[in-house]
N, C-alpha and C. Protein backbone atom coordinates (compact mmCIF):
# COMPACT_ATOMS: atom_id res chain seq x y z
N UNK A 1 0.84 -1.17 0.00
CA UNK A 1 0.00 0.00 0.00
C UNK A 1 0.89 1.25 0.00
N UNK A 2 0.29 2.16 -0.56
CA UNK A 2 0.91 3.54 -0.40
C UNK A 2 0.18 4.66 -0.13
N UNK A 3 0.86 6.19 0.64
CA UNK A 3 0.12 7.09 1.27
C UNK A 3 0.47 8.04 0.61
N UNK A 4 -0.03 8.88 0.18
CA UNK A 4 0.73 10.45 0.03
C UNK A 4 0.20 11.13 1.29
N UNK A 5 1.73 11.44 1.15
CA UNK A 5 1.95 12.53 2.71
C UNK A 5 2.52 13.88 2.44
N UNK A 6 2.20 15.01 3.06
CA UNK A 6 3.42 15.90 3.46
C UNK A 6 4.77 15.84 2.78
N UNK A 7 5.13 16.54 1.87
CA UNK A 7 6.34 16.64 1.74
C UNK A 7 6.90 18.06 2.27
N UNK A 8 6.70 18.86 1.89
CA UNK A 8 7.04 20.72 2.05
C UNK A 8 5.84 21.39 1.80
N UNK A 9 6.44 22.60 2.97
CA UNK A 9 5.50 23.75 3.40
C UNK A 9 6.07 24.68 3.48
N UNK A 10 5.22 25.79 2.99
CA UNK A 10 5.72 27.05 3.27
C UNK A 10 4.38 27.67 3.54
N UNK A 11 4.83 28.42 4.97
CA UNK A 11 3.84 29.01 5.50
C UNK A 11 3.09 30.32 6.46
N UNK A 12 2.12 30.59 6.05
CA UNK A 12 2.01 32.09 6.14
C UNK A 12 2.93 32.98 4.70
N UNK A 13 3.26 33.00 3.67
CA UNK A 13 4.00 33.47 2.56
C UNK A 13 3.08 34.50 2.13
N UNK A 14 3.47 35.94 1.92
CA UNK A 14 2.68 36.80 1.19
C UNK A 14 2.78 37.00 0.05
N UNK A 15 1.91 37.16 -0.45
CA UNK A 15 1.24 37.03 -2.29
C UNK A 15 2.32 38.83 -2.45
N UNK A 16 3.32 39.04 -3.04
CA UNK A 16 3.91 39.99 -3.22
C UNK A 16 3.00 40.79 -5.27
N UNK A 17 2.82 39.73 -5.74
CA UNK A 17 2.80 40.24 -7.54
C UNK A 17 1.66 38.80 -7.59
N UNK A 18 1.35 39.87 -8.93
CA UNK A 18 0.03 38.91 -9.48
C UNK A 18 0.66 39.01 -10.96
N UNK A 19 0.14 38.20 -11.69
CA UNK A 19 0.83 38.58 -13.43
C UNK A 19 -0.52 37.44 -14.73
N UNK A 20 -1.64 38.32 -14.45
CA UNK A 20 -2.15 37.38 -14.90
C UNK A 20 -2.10 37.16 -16.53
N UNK A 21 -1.14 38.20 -17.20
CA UNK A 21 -0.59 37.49 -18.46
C UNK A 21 0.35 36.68 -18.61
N UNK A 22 0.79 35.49 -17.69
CA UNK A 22 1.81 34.99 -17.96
C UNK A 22 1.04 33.46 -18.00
N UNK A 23 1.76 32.35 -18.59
CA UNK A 23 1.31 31.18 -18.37
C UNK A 23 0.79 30.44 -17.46
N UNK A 24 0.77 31.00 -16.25
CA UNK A 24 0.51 29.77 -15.01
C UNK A 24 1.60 29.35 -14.58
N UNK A 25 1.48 29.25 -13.25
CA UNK A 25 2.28 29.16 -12.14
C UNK A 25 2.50 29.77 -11.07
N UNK A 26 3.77 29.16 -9.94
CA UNK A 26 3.80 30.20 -8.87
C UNK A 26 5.13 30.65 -8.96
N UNK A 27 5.59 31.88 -8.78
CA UNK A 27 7.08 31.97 -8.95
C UNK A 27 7.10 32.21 -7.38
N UNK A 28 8.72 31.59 -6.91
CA UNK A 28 8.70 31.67 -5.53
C UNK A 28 10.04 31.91 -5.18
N UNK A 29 10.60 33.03 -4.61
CA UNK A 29 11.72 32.67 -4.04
C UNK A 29 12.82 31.64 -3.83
N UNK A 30 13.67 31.99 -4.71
CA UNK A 30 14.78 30.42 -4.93
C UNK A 30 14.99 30.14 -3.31
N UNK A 31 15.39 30.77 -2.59
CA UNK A 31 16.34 30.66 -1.76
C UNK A 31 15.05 29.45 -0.12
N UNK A 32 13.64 30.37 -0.85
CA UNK A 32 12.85 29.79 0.05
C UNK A 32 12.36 28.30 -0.67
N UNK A 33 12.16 28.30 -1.72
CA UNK A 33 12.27 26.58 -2.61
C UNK A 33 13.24 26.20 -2.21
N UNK A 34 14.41 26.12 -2.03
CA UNK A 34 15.54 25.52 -1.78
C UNK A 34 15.32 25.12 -0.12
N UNK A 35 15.18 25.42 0.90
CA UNK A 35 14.75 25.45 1.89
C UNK A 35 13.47 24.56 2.13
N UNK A 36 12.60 24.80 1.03
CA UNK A 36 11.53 24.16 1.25
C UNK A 36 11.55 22.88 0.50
N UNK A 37 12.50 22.23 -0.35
CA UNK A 37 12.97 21.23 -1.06
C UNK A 37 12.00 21.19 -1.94
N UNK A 38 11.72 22.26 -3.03
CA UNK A 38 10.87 22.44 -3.91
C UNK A 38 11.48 22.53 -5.29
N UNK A 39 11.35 21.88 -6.02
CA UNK A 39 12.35 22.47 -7.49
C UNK A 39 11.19 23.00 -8.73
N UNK A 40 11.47 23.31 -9.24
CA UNK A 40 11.20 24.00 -10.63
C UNK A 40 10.30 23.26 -11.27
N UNK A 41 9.43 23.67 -11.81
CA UNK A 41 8.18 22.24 -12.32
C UNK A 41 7.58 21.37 -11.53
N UNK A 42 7.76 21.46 -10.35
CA UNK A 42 6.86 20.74 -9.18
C UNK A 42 5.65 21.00 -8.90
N UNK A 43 4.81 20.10 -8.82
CA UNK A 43 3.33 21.01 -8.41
C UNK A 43 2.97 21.30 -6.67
N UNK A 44 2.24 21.82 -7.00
CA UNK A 44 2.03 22.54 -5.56
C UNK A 44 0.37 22.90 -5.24
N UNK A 45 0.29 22.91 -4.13
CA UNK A 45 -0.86 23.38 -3.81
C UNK A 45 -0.89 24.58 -2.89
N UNK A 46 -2.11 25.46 -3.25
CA UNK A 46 -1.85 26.82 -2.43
C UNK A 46 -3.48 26.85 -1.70
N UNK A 47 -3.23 27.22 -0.65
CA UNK A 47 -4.27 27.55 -0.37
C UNK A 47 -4.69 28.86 0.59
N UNK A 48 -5.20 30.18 -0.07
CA UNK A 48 -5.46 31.17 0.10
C UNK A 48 -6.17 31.56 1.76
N UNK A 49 -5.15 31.83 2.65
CA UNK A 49 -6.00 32.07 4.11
C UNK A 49 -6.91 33.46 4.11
N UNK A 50 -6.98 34.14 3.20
CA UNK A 50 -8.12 35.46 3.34
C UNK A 50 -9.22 35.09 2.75
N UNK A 51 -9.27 34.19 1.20
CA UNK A 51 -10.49 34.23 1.08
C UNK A 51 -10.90 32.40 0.65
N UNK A 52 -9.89 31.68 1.21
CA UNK A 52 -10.38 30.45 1.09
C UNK A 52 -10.28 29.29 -0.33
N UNK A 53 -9.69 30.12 -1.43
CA UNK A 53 -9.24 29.49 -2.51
C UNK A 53 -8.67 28.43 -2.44
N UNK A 54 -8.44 27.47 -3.01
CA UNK A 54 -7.68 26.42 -2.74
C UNK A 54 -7.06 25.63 -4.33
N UNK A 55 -6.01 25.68 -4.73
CA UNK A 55 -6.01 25.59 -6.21
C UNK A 55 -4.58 24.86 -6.35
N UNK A 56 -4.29 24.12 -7.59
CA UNK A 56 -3.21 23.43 -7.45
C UNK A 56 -2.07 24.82 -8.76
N UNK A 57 -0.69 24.09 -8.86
CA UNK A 57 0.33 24.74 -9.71
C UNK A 57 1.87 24.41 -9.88
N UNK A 58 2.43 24.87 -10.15
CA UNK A 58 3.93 24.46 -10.11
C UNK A 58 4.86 25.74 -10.17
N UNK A 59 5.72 25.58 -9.38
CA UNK A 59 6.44 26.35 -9.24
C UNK A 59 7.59 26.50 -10.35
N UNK A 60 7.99 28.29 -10.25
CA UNK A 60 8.77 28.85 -11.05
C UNK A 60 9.69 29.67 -10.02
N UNK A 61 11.21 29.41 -10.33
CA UNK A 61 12.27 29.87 -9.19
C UNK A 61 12.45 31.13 -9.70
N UNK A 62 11.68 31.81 -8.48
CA UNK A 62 12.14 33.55 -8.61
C UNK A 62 13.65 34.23 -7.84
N UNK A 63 13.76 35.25 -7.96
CA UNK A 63 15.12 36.29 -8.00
C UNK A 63 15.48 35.31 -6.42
N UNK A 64 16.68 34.89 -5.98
CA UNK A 64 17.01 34.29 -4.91
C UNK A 64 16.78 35.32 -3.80
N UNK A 65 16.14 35.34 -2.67
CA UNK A 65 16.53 36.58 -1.47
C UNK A 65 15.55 37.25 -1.86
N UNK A 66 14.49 37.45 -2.66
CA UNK A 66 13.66 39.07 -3.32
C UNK A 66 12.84 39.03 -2.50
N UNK A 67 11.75 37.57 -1.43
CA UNK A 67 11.04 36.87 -0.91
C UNK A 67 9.88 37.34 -1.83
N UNK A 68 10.22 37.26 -2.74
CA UNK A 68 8.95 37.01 -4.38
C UNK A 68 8.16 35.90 -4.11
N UNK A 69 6.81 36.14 -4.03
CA UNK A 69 5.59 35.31 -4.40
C UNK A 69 5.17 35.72 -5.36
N UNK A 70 4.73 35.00 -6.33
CA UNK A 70 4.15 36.04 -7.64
C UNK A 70 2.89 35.21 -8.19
N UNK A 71 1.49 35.09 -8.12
CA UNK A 71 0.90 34.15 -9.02
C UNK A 71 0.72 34.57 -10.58
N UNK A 72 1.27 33.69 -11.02
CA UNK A 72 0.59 34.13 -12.46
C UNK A 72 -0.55 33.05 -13.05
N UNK A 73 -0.69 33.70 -14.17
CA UNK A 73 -2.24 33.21 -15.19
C UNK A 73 -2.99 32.93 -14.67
N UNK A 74 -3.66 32.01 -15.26
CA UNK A 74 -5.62 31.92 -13.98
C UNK A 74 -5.07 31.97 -11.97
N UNK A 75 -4.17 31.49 -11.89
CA UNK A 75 -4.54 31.68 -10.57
C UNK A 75 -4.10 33.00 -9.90
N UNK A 76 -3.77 34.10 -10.69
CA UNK A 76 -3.79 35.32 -10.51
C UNK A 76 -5.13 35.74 -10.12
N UNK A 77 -6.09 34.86 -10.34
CA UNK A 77 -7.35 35.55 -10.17
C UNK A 77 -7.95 35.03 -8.55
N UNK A 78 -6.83 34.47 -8.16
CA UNK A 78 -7.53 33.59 -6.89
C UNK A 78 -6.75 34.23 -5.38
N UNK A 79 -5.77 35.45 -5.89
CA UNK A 79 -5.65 36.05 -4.84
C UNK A 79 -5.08 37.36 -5.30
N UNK A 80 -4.99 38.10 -4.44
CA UNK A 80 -4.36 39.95 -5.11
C UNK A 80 -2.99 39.95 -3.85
N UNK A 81 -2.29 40.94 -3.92
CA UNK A 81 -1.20 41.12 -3.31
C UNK A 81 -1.36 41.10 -2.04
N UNK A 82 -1.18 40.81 -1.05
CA UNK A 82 -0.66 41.17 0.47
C UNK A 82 -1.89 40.39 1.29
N UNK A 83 -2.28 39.31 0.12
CA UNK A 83 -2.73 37.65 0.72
C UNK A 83 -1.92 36.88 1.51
N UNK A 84 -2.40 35.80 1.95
CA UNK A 84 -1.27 35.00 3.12
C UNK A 84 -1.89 33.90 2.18
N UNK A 85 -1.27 33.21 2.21
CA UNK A 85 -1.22 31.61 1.58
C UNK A 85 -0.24 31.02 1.95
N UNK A 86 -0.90 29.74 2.01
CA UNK A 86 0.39 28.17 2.34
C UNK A 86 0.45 27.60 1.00
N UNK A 87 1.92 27.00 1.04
CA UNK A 87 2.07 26.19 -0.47
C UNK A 87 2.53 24.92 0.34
N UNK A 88 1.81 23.73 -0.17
CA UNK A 88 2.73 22.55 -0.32
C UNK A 88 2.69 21.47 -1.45
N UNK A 89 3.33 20.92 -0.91
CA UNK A 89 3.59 19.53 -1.94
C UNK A 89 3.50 18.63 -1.04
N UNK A 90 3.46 16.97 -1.82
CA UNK A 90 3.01 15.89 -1.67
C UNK A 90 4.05 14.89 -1.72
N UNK A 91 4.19 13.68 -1.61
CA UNK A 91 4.71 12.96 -2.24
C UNK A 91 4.33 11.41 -1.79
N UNK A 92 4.34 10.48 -2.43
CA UNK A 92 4.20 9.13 -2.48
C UNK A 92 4.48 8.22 -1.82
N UNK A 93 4.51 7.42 -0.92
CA UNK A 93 5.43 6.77 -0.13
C UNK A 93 5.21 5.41 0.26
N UNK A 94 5.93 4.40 0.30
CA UNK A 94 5.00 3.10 0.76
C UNK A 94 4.91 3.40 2.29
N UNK A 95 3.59 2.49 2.25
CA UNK A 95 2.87 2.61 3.77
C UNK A 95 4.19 2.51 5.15
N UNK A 96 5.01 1.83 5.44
CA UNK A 96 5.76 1.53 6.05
C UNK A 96 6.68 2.87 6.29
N UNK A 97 7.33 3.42 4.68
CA UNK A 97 7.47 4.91 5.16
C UNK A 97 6.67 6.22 5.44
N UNK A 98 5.71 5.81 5.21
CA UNK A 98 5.04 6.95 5.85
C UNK A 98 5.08 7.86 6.95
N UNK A 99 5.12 6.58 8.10
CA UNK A 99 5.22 7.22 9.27
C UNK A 99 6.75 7.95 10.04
N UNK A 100 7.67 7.29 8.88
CA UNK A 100 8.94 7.96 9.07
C UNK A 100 9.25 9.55 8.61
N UNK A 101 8.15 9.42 7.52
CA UNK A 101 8.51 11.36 7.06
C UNK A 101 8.14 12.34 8.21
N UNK A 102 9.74 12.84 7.62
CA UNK A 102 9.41 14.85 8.32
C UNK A 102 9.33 15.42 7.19
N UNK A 103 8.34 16.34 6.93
CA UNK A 103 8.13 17.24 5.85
C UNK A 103 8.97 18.08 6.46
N UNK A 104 9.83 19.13 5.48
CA UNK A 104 10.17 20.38 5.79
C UNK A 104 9.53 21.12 5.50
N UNK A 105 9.27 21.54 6.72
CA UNK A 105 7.91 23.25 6.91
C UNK A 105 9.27 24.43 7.43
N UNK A 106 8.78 25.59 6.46
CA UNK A 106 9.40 26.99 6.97
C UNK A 106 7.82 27.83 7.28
N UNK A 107 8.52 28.71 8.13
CA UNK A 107 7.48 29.53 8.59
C UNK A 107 7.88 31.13 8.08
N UNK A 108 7.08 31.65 7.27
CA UNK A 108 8.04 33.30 7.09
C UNK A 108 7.19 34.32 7.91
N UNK A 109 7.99 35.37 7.64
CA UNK A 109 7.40 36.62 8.26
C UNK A 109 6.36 37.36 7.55
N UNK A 110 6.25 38.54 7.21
CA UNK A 110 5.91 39.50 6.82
C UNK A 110 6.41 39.78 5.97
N UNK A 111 7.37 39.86 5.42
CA UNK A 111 8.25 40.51 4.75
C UNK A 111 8.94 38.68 3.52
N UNK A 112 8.15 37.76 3.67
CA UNK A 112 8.46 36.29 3.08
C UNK A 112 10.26 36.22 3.55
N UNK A 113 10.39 36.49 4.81
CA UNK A 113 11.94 35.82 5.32
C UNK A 113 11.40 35.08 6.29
N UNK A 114 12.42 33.60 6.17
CA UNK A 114 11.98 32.83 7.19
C UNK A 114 12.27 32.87 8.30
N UNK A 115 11.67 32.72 9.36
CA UNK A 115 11.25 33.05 10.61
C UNK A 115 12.15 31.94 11.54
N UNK A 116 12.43 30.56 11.47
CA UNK A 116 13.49 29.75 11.87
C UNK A 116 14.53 29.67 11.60
């Protein structure tokens, strides 16, 4: 048997840019993907704490250090700037490892610097 569990979190992150002419995606802070063991083309899930959205995507590695959130294309429409949203990801695991994962969760500030 297998579970998907928890892989990475990032949390409390503020929606800095919206870009709803661009293809889709989330662009995110390299330095906080890296941290959050997120790479480039990964999907993700966000889910909007002001107004409850909940939508899937994949990430795009923004300026390292900028603490850039940016949504672009349709899900530009699912939040405006100086939103709080959580992003995570998933991953697969046989049942046996399951109970061994630690997801890496960061927590940021205000300002998308992490807080640990």
């Amino acid at each position: 048997m297998f579970r998907t569990v928890l892989k990475s979190k990032i949390h409390h992150a503020r929606v800095t840019q919206t870009n709803l002419d661009y293809e889709g995606s989330i662009t995110i802070d390299e330095a906080l993907m890296k941290k959050a063991d997120l790479l480039a083309g990964e999907k993700v899930e966000i889910f909007n704490m002001n107004n409850g959205a909940r939508f899937e995507t994949y990430c795009i590695k923004g300026e390292k250090n900028s603490g850039i959130i940016c949504l672009n294309g349709p899900a530009a429409h699912l939040a405006k700037v100086g939103d709080i949203i959580i992003i995570v990801s998933y991953f697969i695991v046989k049942d046996k490892e399951a109970h061994l994962v630690k997801p890496k969760i960061i927590h940021l500030d205000e300002r998308n610097h992490i807080k640990d």
